[in-house]
C-alpha atoms as a PDB file:
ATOM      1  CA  UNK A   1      49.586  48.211 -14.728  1.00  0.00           C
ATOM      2  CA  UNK A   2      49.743  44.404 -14.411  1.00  0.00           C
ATOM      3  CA  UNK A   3      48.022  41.831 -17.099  1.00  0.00           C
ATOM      4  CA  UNK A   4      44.779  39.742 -16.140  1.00  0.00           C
ATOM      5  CA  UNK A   5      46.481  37.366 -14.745  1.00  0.00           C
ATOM      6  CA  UNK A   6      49.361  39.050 -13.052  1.00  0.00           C
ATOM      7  CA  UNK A   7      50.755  37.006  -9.857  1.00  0.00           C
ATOM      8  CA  UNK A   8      48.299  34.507 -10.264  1.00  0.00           C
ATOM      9  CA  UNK A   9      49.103  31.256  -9.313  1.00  0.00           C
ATOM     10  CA  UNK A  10      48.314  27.348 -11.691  1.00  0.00           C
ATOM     11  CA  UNK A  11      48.753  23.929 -10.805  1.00  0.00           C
ATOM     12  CA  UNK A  12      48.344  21.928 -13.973  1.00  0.00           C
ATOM     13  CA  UNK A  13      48.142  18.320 -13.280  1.00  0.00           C
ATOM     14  CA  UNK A  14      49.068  15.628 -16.778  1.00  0.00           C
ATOM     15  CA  UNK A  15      51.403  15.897 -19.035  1.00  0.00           C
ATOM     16  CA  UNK A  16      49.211  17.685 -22.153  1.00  0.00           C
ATOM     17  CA  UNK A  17      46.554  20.056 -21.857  1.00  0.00           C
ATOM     18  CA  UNK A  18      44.106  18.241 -24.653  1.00  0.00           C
ATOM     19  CA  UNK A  19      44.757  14.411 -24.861  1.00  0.00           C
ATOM     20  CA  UNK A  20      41.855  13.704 -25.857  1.00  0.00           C
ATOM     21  CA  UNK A  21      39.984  13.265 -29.284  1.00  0.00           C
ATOM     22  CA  UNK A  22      39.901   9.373 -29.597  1.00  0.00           C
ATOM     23  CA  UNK A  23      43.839   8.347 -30.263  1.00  0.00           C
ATOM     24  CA  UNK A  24      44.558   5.248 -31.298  1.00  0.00           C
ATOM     25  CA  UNK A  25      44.432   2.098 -29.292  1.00  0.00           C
ATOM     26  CA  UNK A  26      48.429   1.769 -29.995  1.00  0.00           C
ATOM     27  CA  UNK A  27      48.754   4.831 -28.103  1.00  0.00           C
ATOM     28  CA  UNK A  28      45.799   3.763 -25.040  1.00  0.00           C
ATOM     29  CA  UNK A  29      48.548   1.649 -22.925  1.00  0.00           C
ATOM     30  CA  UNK A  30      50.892   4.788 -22.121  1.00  0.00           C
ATOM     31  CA  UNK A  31      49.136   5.709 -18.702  1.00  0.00           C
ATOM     32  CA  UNK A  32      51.371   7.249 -16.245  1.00  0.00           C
ATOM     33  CA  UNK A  33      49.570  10.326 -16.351  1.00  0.00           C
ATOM     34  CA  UNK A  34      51.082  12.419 -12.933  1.00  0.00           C
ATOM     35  CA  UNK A  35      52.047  15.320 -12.957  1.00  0.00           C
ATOM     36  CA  UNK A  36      55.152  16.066 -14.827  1.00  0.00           C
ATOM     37  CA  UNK A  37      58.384  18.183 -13.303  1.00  0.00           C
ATOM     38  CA  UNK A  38      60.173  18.819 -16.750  1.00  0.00           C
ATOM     39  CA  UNK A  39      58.202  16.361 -18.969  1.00  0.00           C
ATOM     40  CA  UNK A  40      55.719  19.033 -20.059  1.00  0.00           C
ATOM     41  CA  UNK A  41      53.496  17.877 -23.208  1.00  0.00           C
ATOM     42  CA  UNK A  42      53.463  20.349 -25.820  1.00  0.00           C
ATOM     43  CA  UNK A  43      49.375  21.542 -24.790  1.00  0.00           C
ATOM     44  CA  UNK A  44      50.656  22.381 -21.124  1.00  0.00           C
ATOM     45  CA  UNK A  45      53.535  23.650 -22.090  1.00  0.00           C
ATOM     46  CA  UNK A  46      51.615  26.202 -24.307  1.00  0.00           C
ATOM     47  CA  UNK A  47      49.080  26.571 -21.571  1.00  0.00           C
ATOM     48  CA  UNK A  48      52.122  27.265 -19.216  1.00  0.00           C
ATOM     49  CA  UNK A  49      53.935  30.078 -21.676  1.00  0.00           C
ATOM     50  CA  UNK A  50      50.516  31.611 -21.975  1.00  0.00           C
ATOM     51  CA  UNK A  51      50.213  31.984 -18.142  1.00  0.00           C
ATOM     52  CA  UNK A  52      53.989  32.934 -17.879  1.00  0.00           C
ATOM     53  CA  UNK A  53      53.738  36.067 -20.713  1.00  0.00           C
ATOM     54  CA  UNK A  54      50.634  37.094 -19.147  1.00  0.00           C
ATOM     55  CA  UNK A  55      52.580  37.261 -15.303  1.00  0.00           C
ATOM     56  CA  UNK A  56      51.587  34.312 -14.216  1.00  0.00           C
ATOM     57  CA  UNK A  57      53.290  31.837 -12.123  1.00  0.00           C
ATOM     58  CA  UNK A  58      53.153  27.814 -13.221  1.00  0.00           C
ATOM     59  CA  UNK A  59      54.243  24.704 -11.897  1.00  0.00           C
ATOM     60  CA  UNK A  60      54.221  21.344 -12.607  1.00  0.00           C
ATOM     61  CA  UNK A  61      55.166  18.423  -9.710  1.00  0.00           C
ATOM     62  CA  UNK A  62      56.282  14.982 -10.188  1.00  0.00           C
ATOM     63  CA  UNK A  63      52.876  12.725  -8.402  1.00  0.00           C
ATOM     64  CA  UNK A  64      50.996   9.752  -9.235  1.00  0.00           C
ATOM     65  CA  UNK A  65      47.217  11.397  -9.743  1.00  0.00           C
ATOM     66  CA  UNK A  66      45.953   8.184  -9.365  1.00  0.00           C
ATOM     67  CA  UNK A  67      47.305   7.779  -5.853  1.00  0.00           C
ATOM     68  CA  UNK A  68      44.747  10.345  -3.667  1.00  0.00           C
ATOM     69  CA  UNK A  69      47.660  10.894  -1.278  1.00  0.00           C
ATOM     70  CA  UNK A  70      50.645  11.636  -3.824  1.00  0.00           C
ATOM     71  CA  UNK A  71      48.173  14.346  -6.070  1.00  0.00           C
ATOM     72  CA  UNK A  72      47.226  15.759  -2.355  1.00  0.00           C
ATOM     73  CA  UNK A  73      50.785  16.345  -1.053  1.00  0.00           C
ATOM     74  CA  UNK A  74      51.928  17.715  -4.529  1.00  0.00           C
ATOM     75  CA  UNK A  75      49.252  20.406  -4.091  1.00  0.00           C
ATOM     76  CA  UNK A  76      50.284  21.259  -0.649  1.00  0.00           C
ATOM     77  CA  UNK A  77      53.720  21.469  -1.808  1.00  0.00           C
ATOM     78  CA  UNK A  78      52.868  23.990  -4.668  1.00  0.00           C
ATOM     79  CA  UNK A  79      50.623  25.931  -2.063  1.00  0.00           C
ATOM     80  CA  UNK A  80      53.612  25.994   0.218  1.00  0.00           C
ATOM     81  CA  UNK A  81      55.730  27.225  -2.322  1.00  0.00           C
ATOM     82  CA  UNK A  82      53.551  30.001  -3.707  1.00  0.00           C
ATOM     83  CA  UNK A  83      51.336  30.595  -1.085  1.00  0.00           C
ATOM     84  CA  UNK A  84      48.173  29.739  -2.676  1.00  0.00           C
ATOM     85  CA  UNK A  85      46.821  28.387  -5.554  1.00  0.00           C
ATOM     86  CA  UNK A  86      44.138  30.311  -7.917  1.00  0.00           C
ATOM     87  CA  UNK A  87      44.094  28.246 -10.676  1.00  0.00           C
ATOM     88  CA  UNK A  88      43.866  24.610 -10.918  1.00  0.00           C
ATOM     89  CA  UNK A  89      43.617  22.784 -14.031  1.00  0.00           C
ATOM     90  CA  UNK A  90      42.509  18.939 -14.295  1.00  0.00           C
ATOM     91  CA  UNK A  91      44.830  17.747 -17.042  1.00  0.00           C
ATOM     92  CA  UNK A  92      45.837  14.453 -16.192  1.00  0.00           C
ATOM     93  CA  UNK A  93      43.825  11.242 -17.973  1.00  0.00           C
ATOM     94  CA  UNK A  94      43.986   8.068 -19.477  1.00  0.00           C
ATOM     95  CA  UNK A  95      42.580   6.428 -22.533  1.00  0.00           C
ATOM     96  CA  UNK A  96      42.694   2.727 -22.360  1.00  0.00           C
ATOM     97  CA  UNK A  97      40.107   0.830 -24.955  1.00  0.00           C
ATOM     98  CA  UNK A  98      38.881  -2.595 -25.341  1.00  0.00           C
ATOM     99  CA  UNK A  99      35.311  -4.212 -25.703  1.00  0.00           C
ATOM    100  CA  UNK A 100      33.096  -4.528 -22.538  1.00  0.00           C
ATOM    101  CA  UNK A 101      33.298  -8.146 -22.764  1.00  0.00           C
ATOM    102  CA  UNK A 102      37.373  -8.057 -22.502  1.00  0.00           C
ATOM    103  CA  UNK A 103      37.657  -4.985 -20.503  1.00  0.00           C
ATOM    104  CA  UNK A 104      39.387  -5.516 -17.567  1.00  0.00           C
ATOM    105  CA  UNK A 105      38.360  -4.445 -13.866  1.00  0.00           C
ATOM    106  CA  UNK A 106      41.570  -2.995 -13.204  1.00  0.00           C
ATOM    107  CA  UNK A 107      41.715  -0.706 -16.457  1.00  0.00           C
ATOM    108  CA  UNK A 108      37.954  -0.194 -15.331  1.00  0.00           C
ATOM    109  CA  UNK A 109      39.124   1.181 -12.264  1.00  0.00           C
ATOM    110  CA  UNK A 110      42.459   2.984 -13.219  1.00  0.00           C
ATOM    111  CA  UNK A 111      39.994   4.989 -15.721  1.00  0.00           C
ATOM    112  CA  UNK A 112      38.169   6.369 -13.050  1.00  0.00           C
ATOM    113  CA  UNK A 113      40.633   6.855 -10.450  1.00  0.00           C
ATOM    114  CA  UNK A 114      42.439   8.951 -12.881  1.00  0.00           C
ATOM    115  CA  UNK A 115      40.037  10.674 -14.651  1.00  0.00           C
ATOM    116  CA  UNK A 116      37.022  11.262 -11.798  1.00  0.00           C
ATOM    117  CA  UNK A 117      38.580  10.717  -8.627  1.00  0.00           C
ATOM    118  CA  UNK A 118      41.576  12.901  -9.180  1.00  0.00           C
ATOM    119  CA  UNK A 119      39.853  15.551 -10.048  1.00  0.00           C
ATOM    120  CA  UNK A 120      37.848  15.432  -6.629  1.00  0.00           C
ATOM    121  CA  UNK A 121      40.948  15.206  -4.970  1.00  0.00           C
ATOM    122  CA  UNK A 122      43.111  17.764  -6.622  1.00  0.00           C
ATOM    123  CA  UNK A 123      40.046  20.081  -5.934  1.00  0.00           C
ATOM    124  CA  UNK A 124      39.805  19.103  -2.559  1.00  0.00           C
ATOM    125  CA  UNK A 125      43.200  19.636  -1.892  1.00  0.00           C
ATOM    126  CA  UNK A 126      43.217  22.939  -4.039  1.00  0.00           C
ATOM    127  CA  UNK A 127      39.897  24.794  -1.995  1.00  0.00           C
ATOM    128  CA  UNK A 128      41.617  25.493   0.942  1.00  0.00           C
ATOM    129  CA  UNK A 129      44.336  27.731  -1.063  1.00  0.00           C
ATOM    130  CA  UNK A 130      41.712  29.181  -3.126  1.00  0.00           C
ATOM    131  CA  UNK A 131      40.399  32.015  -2.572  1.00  0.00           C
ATOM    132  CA  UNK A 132      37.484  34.155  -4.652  1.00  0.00           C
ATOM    133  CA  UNK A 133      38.237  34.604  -8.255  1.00  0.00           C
ATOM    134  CA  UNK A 134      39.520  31.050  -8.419  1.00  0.00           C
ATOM    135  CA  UNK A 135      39.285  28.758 -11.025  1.00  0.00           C
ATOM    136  CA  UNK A 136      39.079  25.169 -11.631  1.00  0.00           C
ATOM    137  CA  UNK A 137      39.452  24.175 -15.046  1.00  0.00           C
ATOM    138  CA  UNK A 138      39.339  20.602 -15.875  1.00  0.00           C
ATOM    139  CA  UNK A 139      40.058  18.776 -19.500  1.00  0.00           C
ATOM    140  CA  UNK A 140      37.272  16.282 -20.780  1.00  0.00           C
ATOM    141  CA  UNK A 141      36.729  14.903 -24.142  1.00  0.00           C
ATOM    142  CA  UNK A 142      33.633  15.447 -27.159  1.00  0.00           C
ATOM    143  CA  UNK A 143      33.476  11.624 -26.223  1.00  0.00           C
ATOM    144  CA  UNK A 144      31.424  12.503 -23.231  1.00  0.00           C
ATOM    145  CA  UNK A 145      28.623  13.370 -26.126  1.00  0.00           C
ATOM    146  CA  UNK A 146      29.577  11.119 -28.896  1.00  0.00           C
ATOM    147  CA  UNK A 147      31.237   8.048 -29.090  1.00  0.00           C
ATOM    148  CA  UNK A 148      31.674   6.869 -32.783  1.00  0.00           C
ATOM    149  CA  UNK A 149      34.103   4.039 -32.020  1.00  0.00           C
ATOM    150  CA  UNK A 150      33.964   0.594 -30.867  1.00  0.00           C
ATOM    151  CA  UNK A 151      35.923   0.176 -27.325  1.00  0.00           C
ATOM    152  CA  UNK A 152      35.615   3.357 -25.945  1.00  0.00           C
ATOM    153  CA  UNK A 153      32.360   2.715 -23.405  1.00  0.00           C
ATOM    154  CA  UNK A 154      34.614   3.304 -20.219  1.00  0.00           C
ATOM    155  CA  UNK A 155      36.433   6.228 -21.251  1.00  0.00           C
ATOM    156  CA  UNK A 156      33.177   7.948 -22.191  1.00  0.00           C
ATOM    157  CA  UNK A 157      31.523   6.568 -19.056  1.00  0.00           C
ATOM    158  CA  UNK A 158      34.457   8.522 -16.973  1.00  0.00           C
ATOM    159  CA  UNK A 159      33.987  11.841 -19.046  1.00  0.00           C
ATOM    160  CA  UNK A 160      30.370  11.709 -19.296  1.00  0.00           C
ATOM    161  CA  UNK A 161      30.988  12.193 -15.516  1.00  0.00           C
ATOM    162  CA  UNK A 162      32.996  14.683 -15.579  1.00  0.00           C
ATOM    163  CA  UNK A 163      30.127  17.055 -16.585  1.00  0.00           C
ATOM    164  CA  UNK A 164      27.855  15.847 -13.866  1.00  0.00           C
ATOM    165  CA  UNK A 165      30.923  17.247 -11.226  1.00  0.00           C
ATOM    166  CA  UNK A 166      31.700  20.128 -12.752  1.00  0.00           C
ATOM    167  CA  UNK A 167      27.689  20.984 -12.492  1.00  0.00           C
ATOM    168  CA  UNK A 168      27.770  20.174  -9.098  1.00  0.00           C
ATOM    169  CA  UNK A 169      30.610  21.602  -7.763  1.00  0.00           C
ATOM    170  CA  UNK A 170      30.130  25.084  -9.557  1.00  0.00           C
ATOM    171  CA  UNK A 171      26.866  24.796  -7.507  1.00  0.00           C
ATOM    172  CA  UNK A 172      29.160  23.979  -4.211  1.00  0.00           C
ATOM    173  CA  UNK A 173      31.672  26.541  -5.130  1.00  0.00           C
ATOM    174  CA  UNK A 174      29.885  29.757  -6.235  1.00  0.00           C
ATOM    175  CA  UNK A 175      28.862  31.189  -3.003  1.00  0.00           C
ATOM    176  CA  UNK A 176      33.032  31.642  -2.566  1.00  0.00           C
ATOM    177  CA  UNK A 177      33.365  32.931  -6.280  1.00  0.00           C
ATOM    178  CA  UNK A 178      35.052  30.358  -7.484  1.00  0.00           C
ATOM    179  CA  UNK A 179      34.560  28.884 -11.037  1.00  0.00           C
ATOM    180  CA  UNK A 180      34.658  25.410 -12.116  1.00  0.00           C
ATOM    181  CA  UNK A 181      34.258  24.282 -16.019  1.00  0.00           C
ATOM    182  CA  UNK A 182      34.937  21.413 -18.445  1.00  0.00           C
ATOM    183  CA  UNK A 183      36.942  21.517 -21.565  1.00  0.00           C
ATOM    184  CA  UNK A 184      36.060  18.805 -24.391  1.00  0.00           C
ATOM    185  CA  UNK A 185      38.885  19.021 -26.699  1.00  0.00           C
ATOM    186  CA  UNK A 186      38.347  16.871 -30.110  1.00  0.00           C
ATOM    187  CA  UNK A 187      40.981  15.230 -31.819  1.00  0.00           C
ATOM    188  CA  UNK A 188      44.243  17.337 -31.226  1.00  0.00           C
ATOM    189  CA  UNK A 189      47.885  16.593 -33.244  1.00  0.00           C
ATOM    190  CA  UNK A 190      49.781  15.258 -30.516  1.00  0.00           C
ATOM    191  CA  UNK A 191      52.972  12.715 -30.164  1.00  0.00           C
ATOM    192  CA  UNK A 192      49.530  10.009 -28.775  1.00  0.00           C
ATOM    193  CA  UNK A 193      47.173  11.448 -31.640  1.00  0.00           C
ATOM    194  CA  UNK A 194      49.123  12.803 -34.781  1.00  0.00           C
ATOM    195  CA  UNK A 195      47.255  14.368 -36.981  1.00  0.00           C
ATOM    196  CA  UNK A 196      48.523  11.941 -39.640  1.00  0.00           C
ATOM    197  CA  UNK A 197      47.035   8.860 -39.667  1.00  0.00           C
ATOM    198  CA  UNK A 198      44.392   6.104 -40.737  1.00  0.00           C
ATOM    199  CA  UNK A 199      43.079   6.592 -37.252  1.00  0.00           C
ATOM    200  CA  UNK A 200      43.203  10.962 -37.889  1.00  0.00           C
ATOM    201  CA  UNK A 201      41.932  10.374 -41.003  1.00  0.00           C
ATOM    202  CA  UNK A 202      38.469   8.350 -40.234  1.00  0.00           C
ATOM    203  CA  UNK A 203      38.239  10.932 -37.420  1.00  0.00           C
ATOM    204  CA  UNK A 204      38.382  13.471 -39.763  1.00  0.00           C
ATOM    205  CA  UNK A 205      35.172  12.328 -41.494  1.00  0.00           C
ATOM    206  CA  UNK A 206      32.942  13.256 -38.487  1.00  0.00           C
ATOM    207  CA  UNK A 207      33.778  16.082 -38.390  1.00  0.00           C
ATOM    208  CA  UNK A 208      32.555  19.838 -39.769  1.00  0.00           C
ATOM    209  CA  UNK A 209      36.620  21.256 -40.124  1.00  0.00           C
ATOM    210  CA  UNK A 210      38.393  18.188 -41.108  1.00  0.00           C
ATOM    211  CA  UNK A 211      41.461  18.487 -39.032  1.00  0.00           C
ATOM    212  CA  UNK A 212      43.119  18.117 -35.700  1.00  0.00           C
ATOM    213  CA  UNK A 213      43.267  20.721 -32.983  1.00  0.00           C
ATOM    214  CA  UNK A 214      46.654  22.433 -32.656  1.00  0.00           C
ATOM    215  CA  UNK A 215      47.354  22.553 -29.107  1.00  0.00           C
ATOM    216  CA  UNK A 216      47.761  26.086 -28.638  1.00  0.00           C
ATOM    217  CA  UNK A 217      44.038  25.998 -29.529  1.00  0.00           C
ATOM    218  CA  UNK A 218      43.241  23.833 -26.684  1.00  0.00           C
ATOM    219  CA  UNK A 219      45.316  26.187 -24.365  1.00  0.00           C
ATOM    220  CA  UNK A 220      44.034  29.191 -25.813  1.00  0.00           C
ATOM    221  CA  UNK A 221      40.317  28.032 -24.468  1.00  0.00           C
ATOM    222  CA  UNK A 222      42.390  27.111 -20.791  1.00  0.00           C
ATOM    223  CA  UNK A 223      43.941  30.158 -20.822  1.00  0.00           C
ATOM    224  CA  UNK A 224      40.539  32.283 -21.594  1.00  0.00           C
ATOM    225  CA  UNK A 225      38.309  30.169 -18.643  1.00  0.00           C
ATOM    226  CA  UNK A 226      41.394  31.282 -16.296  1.00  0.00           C
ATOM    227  CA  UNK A 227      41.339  34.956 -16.950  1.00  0.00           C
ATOM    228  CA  UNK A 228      38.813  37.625 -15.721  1.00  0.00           C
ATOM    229  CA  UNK A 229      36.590  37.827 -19.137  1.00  0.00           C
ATOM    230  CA  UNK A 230      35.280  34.264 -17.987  1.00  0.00           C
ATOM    231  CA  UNK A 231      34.094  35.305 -14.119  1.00  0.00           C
ATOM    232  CA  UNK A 232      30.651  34.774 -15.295  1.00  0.00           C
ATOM    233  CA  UNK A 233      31.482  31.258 -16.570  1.00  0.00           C
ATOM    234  CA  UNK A 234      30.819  28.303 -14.536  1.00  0.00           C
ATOM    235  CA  UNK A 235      29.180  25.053 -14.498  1.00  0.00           C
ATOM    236  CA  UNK A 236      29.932  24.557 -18.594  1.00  0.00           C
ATOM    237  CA  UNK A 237      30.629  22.137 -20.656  1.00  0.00           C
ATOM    238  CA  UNK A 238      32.488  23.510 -23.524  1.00  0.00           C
ATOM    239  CA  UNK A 239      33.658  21.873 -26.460  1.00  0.00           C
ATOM    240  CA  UNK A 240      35.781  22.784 -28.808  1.00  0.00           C
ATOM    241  CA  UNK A 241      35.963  19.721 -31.346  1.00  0.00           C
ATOM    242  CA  UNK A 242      35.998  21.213 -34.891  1.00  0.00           C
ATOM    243  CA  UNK A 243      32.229  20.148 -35.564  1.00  0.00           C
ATOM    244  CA  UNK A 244      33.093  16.406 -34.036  1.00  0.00           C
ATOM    245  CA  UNK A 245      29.799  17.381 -32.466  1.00  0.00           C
ATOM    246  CA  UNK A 246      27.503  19.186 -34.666  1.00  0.00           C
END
């Protein structure tokens, strides 16, 4: 007898599976955020061993998921590759900061080219390898709900969106059974967010358990919206923020 998700098929765009959580602006300007042939973060590479144990199949292609018509092609590769694609997750983001005043047009629009459009386009690209039972998971931020730092009004803007897609498109896409939902990771310990920090710590104060997420946490919720228990889940907006919302 197979497991759930037994020759099922990911594409994971980004490099982590939970950047998110407000990191520091030090760690805003590193925004190359493809998708990643052997630089897996340490969140997709749980997500990916998760998938794997389970009999899964994941892969991860070097594109620009800003550029509509690198992310595209990369799809099609991994749907030529594999056949088809039941799984997509929307990983890939950028954080960049600064005051509305000093905010620049260009990080303005590299924020939501990134974090909207490619997730339009990687689903676009995805549907027509998708059959029912898929699932399009993508990864949004608690900052979509709260924002309780200065500089942060266009990343919020761009994941406050995200919600408004994923409603619509589970609407679009659940005649074919096929799921879509948004994770909202809080502040997880990554190499961009450590868990130890001035910034961590002041983060920690909003919050109901005063720590970071581990990744495999943040996976763990990826993992669970992939597999058959969550067929009935779609159009949500989960978060899973340690109380950064409560």
């Amino acid at each position: 007898m197979g497991t759930p998700l037994s020759g099922k098929v990911a594409f994971i765009t980004g490099a982590r599976v939970h950047r998110r959580g407000g990191r520091s602006p030090a760690g805003a300007r590193r925004r190359r955020r493809g998708l990643h042939l052997s630089k897996l973060g340490r969140g997709a590479q749980a997500l990916a061993e998760t998938i794997n144990a389970a009999g899964g199949r994941v892969q991860a292609i070097q594109a620009d998921a800003a550029d509509a018509a690198s992310l595209t092609r990369a799809v099609d590769d991994a749907a030529r590759q594999f056949g088809k694609i039941d799984i997509l997750v929307n990983n890939a983001g950028v954080l960049l900061l600064g005051p509305v005043d000093s905010f620049s047009l260009e990080d303005f629009d590299k924020t939501l080219a990134v974090n909207v459009r490619a997730v339009f386009v990687a689903a676009r690209a995805a549907l027509p390898y998708m059959g029912e039972g898929g699932r399009i998971i993508n990864i949004g931020s608690v900052n979509a709900d709260r924002i309780p730092f200065a500089g942060g009004s266009a990343y919020a803007m761009s994941k406050a969106a995200l919600k408004g897609l994923v409603q619509g498109m589970a609407r679009d896409l659940g005649p074919r059974g096929i799921t879509v939902n948004n994770v909202q990771p809080g502040p997880t310990n990554t190499d961009m967010n450590p868990e130890h920090s001035d910034f961590a710590t002041s983060l920690h104060g909003l919050m109901a358990l005063q720590r970071h997420a581990r990744p495999d946490e943040i996976a763990g919720m990826v993992a669970y919206l992939a597999g058959p228990e969550a067929g009935f889940v779609t159009g949500a907006n989960l978060n899973i923020d340690g109380g950064f919302s409560a």
